[in-house]
Structure formats: C-alpha cells, structure tokens
C-alpha atoms as a PDB file:
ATOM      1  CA  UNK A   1      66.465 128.209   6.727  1.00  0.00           C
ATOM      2  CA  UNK A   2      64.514 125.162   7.883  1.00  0.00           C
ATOM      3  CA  UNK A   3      67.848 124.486   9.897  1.00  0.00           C
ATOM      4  CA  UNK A   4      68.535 127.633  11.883  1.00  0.00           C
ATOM      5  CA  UNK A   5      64.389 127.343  12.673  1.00  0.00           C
ATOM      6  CA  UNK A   6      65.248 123.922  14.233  1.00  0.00           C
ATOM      7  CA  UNK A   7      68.124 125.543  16.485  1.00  0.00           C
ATOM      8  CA  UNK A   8      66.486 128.318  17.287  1.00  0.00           C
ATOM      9  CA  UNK A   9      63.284 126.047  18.637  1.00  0.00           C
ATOM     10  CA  UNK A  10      66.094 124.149  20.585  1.00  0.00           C
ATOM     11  CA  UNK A  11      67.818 126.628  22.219  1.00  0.00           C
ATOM     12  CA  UNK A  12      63.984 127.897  23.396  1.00  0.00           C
ATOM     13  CA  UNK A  13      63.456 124.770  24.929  1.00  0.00           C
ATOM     14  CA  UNK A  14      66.446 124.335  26.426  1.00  0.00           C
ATOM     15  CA  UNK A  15      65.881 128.056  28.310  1.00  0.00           C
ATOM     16  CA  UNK A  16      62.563 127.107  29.024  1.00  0.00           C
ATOM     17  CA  UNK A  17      63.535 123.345  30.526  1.00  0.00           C
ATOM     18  CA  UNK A  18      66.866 124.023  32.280  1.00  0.00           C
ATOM     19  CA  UNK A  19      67.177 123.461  35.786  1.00  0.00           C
ATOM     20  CA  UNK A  20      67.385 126.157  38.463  1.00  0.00           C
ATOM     21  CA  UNK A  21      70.593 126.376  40.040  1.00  0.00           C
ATOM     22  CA  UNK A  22      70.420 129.188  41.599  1.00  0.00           C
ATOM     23  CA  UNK A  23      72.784 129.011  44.710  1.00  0.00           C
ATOM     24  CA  UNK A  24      71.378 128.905  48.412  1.00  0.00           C
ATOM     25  CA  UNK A  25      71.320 131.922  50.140  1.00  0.00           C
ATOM     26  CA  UNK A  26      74.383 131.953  52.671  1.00  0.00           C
ATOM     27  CA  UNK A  27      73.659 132.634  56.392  1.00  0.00           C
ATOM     28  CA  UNK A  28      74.579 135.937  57.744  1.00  0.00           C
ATOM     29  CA  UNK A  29      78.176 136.046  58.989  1.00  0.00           C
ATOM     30  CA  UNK A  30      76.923 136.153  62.843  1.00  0.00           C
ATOM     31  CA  UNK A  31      75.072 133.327  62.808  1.00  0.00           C
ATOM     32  CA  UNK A  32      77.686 130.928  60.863  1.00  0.00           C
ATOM     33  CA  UNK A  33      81.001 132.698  61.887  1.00  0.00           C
ATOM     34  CA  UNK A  34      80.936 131.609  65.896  1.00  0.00           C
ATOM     35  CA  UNK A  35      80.490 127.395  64.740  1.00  0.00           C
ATOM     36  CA  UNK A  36      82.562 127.138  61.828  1.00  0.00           C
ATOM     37  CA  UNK A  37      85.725 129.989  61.843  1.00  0.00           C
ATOM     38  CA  UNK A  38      87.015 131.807  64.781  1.00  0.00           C
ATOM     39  CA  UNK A  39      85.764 135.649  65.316  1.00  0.00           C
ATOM     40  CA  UNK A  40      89.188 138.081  66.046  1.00  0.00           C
ATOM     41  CA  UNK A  41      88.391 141.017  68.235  1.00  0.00           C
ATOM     42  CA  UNK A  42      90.901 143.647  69.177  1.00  0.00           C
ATOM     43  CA  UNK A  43      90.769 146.984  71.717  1.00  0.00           C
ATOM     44  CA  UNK A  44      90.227 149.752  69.496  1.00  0.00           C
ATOM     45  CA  UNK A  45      89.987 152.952  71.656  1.00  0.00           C
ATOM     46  CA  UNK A  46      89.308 154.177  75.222  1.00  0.00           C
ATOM     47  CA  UNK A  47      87.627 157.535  76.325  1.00  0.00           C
ATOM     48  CA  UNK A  48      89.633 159.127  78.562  1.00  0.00           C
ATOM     49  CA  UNK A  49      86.268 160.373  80.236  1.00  0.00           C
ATOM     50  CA  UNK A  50      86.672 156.753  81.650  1.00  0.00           C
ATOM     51  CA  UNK A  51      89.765 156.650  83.420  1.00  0.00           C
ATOM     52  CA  UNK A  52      90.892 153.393  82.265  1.00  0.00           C
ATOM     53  CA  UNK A  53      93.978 152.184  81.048  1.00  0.00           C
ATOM     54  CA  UNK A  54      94.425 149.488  78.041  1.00  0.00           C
ATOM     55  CA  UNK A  55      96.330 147.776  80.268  1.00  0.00           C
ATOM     56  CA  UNK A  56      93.127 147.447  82.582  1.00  0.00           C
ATOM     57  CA  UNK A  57      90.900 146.921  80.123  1.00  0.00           C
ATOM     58  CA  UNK A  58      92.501 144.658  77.969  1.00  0.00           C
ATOM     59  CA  UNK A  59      92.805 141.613  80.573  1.00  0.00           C
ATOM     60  CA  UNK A  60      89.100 142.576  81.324  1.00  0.00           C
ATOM     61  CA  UNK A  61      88.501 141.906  77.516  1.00  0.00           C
ATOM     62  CA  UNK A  62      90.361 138.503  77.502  1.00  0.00           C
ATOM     63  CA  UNK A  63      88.943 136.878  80.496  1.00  0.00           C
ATOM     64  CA  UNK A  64      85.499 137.576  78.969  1.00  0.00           C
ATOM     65  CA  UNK A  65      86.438 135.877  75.622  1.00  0.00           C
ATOM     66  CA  UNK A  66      88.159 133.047  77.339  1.00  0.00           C
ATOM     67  CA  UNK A  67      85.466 132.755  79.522  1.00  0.00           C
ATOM     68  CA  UNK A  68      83.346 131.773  76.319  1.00  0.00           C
ATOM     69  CA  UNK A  69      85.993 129.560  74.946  1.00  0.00           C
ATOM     70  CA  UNK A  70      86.686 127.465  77.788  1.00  0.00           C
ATOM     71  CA  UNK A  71      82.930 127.046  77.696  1.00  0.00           C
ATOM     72  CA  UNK A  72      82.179 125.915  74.458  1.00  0.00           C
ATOM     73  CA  UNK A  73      85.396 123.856  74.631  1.00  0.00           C
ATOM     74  CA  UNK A  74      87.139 125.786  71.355  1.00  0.00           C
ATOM     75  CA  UNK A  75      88.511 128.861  70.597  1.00  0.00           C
ATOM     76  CA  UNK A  76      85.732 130.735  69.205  1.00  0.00           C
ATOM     77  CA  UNK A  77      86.915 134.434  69.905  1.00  0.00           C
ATOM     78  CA  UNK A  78      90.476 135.350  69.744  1.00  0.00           C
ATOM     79  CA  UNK A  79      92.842 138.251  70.462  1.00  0.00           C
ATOM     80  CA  UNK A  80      93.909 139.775  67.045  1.00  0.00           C
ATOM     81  CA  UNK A  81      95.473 143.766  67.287  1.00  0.00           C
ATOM     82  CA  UNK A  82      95.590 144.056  64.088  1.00  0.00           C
ATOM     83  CA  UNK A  83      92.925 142.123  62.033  1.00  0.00           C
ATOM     84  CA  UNK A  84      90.208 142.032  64.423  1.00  0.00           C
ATOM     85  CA  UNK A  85      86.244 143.566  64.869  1.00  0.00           C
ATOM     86  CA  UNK A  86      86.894 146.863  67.018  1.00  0.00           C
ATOM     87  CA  UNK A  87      85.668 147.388  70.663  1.00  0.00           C
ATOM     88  CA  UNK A  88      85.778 150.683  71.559  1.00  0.00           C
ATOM     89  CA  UNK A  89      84.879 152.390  74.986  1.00  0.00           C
ATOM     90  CA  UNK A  90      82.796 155.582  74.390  1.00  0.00           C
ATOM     91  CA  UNK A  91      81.810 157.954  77.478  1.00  0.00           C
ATOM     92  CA  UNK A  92      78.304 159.458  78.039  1.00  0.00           C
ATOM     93  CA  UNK A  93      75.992 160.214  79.874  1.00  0.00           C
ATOM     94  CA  UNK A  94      74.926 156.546  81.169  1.00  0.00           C
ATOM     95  CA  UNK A  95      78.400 155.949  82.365  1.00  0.00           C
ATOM     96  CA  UNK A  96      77.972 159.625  84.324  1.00  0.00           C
ATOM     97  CA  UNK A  97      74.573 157.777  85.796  1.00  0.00           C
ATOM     98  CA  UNK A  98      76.416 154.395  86.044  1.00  0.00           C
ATOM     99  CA  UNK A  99      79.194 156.424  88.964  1.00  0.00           C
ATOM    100  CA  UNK A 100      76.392 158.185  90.585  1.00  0.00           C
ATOM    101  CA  UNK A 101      74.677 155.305  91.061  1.00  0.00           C
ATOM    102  CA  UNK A 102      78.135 153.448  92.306  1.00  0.00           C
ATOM    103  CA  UNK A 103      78.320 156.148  94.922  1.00  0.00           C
ATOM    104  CA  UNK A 104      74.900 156.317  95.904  1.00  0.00           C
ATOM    105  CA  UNK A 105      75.434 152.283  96.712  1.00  0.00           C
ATOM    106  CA  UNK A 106      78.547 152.829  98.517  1.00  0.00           C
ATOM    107  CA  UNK A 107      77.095 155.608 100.488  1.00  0.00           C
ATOM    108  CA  UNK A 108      73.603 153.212 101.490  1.00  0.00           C
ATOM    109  CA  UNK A 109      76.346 150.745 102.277  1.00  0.00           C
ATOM    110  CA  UNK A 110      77.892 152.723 104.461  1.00  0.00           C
ATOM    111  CA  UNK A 111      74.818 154.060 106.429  1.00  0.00           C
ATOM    112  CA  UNK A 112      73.486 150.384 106.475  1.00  0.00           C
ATOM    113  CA  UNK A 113      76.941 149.521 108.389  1.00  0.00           C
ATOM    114  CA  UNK A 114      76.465 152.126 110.520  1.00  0.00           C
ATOM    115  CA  UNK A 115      73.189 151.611 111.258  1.00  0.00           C
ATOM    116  CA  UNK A 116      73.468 147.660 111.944  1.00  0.00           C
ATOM    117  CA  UNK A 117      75.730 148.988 114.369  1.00  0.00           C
ATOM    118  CA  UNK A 118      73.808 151.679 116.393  1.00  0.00           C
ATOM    119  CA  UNK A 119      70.999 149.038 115.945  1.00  0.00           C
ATOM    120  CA  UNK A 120      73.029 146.179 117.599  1.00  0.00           C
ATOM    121  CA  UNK A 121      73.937 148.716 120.325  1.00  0.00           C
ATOM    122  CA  UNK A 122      70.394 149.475 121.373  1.00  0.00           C
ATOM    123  CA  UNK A 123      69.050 145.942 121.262  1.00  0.00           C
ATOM    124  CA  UNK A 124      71.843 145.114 123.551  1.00  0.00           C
ATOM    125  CA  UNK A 125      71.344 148.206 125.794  1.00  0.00           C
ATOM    126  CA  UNK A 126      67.430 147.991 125.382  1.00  0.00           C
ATOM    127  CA  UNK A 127      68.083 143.761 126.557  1.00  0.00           C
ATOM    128  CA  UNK A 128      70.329 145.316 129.603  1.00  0.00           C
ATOM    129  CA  UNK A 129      67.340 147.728 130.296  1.00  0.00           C
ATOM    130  CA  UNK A 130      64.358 145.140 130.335  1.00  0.00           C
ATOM    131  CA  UNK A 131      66.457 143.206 132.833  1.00  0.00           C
ATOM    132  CA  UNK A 132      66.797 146.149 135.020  1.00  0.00           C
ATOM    133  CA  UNK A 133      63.343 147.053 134.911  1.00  0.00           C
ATOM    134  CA  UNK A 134      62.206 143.178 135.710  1.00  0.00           C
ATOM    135  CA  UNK A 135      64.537 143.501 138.612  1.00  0.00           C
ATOM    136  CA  UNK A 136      63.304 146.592 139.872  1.00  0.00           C
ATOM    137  CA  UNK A 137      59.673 145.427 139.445  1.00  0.00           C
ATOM    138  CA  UNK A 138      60.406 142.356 141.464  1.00  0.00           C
ATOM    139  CA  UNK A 139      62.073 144.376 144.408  1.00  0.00           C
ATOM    140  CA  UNK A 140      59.229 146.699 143.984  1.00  0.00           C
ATOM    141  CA  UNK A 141      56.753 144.107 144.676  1.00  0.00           C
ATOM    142  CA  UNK A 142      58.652 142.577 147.550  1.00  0.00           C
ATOM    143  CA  UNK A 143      58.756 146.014 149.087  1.00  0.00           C
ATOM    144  CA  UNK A 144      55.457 146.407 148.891  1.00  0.00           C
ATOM    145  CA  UNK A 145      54.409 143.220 150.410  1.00  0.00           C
ATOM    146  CA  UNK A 146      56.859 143.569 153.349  1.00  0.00           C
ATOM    147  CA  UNK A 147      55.732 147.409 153.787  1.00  0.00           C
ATOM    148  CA  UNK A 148      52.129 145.824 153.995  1.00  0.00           C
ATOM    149  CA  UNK A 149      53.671 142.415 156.415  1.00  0.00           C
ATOM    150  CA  UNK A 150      54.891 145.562 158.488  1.00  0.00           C
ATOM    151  CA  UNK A 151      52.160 147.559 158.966  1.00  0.00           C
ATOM    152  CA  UNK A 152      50.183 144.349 159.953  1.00  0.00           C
ATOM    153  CA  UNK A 153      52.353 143.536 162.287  1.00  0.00           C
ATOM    154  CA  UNK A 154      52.483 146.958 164.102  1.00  0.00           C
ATOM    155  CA  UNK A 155      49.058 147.019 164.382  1.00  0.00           C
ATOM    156  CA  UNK A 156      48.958 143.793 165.933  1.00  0.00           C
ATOM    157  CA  UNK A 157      52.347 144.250 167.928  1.00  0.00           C
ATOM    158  CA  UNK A 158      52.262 144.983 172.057  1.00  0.00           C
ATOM    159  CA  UNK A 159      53.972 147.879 173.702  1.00  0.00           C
ATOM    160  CA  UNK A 160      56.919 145.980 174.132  1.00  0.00           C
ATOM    161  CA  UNK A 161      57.870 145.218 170.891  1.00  0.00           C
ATOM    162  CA  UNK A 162      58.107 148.828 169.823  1.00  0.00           C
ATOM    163  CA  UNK A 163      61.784 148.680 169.627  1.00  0.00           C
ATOM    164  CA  UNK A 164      62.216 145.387 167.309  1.00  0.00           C
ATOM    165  CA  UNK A 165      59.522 147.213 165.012  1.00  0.00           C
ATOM    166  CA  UNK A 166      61.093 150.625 165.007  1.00  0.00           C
ATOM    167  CA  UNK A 167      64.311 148.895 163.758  1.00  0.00           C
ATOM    168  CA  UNK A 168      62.289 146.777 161.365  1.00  0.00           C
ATOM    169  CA  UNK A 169      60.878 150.181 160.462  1.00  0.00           C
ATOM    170  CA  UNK A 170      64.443 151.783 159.906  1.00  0.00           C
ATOM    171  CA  UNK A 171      65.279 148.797 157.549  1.00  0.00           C
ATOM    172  CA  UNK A 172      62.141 149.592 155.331  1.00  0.00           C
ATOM    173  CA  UNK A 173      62.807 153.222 155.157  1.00  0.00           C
ATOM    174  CA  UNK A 174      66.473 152.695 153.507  1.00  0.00           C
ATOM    175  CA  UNK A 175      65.388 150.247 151.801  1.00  0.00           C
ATOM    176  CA  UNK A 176      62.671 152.284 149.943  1.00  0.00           C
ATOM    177  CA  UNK A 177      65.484 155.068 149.948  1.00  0.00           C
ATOM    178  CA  UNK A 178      67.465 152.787 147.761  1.00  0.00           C
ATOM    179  CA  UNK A 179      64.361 151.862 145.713  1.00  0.00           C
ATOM    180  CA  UNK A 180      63.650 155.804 144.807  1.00  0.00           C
ATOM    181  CA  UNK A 181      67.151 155.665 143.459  1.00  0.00           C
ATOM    182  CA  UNK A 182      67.187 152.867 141.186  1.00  0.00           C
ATOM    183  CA  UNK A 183      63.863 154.312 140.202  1.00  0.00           C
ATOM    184  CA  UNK A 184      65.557 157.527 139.480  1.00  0.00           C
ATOM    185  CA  UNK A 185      68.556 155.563 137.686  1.00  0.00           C
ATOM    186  CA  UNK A 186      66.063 153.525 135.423  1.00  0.00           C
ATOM    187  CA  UNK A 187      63.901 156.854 134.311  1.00  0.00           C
ATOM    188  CA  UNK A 188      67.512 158.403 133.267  1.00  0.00           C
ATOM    189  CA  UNK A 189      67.986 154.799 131.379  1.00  0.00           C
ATOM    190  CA  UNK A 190      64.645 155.310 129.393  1.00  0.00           C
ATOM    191  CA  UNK A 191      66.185 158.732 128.712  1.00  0.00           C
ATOM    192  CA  UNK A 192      69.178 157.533 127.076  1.00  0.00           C
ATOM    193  CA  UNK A 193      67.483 154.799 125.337  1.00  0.00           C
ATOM    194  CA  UNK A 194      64.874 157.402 123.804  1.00  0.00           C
ATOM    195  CA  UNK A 195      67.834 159.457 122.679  1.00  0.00           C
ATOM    196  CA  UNK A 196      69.601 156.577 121.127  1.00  0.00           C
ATOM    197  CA  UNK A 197      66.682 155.374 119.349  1.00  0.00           C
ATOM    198  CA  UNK A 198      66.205 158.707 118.088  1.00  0.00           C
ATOM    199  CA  UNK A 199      69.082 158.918 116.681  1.00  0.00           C
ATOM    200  CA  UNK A 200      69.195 155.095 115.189  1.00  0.00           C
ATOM    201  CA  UNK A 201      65.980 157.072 113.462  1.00  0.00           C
ATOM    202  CA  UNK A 202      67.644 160.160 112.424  1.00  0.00           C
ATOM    203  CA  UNK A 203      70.638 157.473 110.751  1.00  0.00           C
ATOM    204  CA  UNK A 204      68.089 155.724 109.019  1.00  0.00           C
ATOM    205  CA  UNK A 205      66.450 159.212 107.342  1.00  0.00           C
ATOM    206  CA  UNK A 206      69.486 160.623 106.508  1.00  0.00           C
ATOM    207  CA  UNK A 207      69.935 157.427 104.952  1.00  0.00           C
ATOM    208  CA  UNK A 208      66.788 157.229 102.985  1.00  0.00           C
ATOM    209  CA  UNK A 209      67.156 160.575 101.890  1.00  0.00           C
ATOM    210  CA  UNK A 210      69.755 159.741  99.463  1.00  0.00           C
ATOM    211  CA  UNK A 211      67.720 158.115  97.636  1.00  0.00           C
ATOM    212  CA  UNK A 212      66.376 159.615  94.916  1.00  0.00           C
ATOM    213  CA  UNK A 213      62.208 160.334  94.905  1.00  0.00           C
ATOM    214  CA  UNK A 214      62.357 158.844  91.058  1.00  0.00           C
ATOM    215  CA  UNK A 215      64.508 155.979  90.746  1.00  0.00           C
ATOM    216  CA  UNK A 216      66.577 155.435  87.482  1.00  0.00           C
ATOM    217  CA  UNK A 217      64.580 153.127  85.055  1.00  0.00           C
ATOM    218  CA  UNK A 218      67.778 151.367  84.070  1.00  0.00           C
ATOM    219  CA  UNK A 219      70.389 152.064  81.427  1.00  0.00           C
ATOM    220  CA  UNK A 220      69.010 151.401  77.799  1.00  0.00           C
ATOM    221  CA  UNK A 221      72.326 150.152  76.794  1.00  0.00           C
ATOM    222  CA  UNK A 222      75.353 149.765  78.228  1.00  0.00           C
ATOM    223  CA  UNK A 223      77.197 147.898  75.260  1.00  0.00           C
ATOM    224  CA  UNK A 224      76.098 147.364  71.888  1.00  0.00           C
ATOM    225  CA  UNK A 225      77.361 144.768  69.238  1.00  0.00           C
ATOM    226  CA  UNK A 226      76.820 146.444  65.711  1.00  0.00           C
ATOM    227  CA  UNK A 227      77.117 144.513  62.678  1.00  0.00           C
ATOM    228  CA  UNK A 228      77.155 144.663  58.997  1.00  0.00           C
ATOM    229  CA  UNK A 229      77.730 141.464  56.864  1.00  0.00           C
ATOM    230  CA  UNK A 230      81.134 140.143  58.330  1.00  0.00           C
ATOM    231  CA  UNK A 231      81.789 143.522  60.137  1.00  0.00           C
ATOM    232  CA  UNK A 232      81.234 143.830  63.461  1.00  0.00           C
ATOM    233  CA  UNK A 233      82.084 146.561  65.979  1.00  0.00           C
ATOM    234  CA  UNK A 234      81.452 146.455  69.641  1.00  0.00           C
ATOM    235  CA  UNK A 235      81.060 149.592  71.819  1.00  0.00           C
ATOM    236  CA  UNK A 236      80.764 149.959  75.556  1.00  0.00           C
ATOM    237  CA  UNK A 237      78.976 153.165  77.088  1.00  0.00           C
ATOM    238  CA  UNK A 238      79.015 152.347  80.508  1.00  0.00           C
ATOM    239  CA  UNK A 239      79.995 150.324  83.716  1.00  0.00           C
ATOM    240  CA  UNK A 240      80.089 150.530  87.469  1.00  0.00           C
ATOM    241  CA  UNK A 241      83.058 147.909  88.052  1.00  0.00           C
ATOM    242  CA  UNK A 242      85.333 145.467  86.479  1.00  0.00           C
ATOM    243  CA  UNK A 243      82.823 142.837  87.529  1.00  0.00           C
ATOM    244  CA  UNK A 244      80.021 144.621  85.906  1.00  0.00           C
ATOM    245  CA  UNK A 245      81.832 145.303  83.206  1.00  0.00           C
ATOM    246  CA  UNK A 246      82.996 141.778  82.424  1.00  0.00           C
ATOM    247  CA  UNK A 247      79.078 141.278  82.629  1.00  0.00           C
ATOM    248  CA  UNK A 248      78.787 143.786  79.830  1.00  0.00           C
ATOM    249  CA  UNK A 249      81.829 141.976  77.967  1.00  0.00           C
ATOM    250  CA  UNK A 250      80.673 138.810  77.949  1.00  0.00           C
ATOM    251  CA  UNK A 251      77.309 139.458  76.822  1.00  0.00           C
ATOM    252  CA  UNK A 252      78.166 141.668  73.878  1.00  0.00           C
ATOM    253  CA  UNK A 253      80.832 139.064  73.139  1.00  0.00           C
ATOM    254  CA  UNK A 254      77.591 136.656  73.065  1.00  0.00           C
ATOM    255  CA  UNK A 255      75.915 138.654  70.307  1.00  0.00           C
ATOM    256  CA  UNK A 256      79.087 138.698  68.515  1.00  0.00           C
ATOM    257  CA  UNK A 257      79.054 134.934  68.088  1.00  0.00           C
ATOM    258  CA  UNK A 258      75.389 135.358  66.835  1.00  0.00           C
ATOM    259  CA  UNK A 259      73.444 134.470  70.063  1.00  0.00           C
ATOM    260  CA  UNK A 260      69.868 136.856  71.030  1.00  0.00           C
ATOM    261  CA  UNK A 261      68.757 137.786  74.090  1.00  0.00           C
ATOM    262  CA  UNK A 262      67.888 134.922  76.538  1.00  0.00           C
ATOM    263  CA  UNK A 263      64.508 134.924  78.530  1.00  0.00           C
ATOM    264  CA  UNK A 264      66.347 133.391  81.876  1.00  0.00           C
ATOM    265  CA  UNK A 265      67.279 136.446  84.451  1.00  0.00           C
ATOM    266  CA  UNK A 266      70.813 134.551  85.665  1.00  0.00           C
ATOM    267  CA  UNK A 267      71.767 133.892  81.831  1.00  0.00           C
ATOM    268  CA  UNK A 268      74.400 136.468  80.412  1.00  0.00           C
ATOM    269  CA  UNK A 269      72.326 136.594  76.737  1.00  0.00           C
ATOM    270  CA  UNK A 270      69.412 138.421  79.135  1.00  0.00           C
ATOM    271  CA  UNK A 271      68.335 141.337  77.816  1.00  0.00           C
ATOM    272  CA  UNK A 272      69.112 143.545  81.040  1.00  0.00           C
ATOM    273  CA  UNK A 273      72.126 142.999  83.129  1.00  0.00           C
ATOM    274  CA  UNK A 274      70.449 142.344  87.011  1.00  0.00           C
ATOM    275  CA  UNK A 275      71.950 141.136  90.222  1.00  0.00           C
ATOM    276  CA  UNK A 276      71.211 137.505  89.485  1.00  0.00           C
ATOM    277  CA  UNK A 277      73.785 137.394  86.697  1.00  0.00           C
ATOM    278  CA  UNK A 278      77.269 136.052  87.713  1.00  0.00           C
ATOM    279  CA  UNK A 279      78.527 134.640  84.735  1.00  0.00           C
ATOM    280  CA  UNK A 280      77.562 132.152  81.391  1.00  0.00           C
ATOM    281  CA  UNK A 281      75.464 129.642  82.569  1.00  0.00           C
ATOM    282  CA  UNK A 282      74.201 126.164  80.784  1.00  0.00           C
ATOM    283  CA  UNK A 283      70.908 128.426  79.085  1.00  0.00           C
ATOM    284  CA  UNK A 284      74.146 130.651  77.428  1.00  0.00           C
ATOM    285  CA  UNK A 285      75.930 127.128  76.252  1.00  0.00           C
ATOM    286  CA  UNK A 286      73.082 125.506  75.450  1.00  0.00           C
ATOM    287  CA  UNK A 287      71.897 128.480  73.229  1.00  0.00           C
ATOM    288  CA  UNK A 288      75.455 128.681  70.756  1.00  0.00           C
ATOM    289  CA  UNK A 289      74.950 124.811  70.468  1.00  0.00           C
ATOM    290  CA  UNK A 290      71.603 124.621  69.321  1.00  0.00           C
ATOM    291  CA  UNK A 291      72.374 127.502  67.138  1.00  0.00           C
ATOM    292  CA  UNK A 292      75.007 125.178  65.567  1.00  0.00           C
ATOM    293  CA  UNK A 293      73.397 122.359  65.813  1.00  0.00           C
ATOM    294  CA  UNK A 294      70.171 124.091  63.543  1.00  0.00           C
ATOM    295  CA  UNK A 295      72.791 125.074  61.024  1.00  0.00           C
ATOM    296  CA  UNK A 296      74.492 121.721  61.020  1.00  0.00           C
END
C-alpha cells in the first residue's frame, strides 16, 4: 500500500516537473517555401473570352519566373505541368474595362499624332506669315515716307520739273497698286490661318471628347495569389498587353514566394501596377532577402 502511494506521488511530480517540449510553431508555407525549397507553378486554364493561346501565354509565364530567378541568383520558381500551384486566366468584366481602356489610348494616340502634326503645320505656316506681314509693314512704311518725300517735293518743285515728277508720280501709283495686292494676299493668309487653327481646335475636341467625364478609378485586382497552407493558386482577371501582363505575372509570382506589397511606386511588390513600373527592381530583391535573412 505504502508502495503504490510512493509511485503514485512520483509519477505526480514527474507530470507536474517535466519540461515543455512542445514543438515551435512552423512558418506558413509562403513565407519559408521561396528561401529554402523551390515553388512549381504550372498553366492551368485560359478563358477563351481572352483570346490567348497557351502557347502565348506560357512563354509570358516563364520569362516572369525567370525573371525572379535570375534575380535572386537560384531557381526559386519552376515550370512543373503536372505537380505545380495552378494559374489560371479568368475573364470579366475588368479585362472588358482593361480593352476599352487599350483603345481609348490608342485612339488619344492617334489624335495626339495627328494633332502634333496639324500643329507643326501652322507654326510653320503662322512663322511664314509673320515674315510676310514684317515685310509688308516695312514696304508699307517706306511707301509712306516716299509718298510724303513726294508730295514735298512737288510742292516745292518749278514748272519745269513737272515731267520728272509726273513719272516719279507714275512709279508711286504702281507701286501702291502692288502694295493693295499683297495687302489683299496677306488678309486671304489670315483667312487660311484662322481656318487652320480652327480646325487644329476642332482635332483637339474631338480628341478630348473621348475621354470619359468620370475616369476609371483603377482595376481592384488584376491578379490575385490565393493561398491555403502549402496550396497556392494564382488567377489573372485582366491585362492590356503582354508587357502589362508580365507586370501582373511577376508581381503575383512575388506574393507567391511570400513577399507583401512594397511602398516604392517603380517596385513590382507595389500595391497598384502604374506607369513607373518596368520590371523587379533592388526594393523587390532586397525585400525576398531580408525575408530570408529574418527567418535565417
């Protein structure tokens, strides 16, 4: 009796004393996976609604992922049709916005062409004009003073010379003749001019009346990196080109090796794609390394 009271006091202390070994919680998947173990991605499925082929998209897809391996200097993210996270390619409505707003840009493109054009042509012809019109006004003012020498002259002039001034006369007469004309020639100038600035004018409202009175606020999402434990899944809704859409690639790509959003506007991990954005930058590398580095 005394016995199984001296185990049973034992085993009580030894639950009561015994050290804690509970295991450390693991990191999540996304934040370990992208330092220590490659991530395998594969092209799931394309909308038709998007009119791309896997044959375009998947090069599209494999520049962006080498793009982040050459980077980091390892193969973090690798081609794997049969084993790895699916990115699928899902139309709606954004992408509808996304080709509106392609063709809106094409068709201000095309109007800005146009009118750098008309407006080169009316500087030029405006430049030919104000020469003109200084010429004119310098002929006009020589006129007038020899009209004014003239009349002098006569006034002062004998009988005799009545024949040199009547010639003299003659002379100013065509010449002001000739004046009228030019006058005439530059008023039909100003004419033209008016009616090609007016219609530089009418380019540039036609132009601006494309645009929308509300512009779009921006596309909420135009990829989206989903992930549960290990899983992931990666989904594109929109893009205007393959440039944009490498863009799109690379950043969901990003999230996919556990990196947030960036507060730097030319970094890939920002939050909203913008026109500073051209590809990873050192705020992208520096980000995955000092993730790994904090995980050691």
């Amino acid at each position: 009796m005394i016995l199984r009271l001296l185990l049973l006091v034992a085993a009580l202390l030894l639950w009561v004393f015994w050290p804690d070994n509970t295991p450390v919680k693991p990191l999540p998947a996304s934040k370990t996976a992208s330092c220590f173990q490659q991530i395998s991605w594969r092209l799931d499925s394309i909308d038709p609604a998007f009119g791309l082929s896997a044959e375009q998209a998947l090069p599209l897809l494999q520049d962006a992922a080498n793009q982040w391996n050459q980077a980091l200097g390892k193969e973090v993210l690798r081609y794997d049709p049969q084993q790895g996270f699916p990115v699928r390619f899902i139309f709606d409505a954004r992408q509808q916005q996304q080709l509106e707003q392609l063709m809106l840009e094409r068709n201000l493109h095309r109007y800005d062409n146009r009118i750098e054009d008309q407006q080169r042509d009316f500087e030029q012809q405006l430049a030919e004009f104000q020469q003109l019109k200084d010429e004119f006004a310098e002929k006009d003012r020589q006129l007038a003073a020899d009209i004014q020498a003239f009349n002098q002259k006569a006034q002062q002039a004998d009988p005799g010379a009545a024949a040199l001034l009547g010639k003299e006369q003659a002379e100013l007469l065509s010449r002001q003749k000739e004046h009228a004309l030019e006058a005439e020639q530059l008023d039909a100038l100003t004419e033209k001019l008016q009616d090609r600035q007016q219609q530089l004018n009418n380019t540039i409202a036609d132009r601006n009346a494309l645009i929308p009175e509300q512009q779009p606020t921006g596309l909420a999402e135009v990829g989206l990196l989903e992930q549960q434990g290990a899983n992931r899944m990666m989904t594109i809704f929109a893009y205007k080109d393959a440039h944009h859409l490498t863009l799109t690639l690379l950043h969901e790509f990003g999230h996919a090796l556990g990196l947030d959003h960036l507060a730097d506007r030319s970094s890939i991990m920002h939050s909203q794609l913008n026109g500073s954005q051209q590809g990873l930058t050192s705020a992208d590398i520096q980000a995955w390394q000092q993730q790994c580095s904090a995980r050691g």
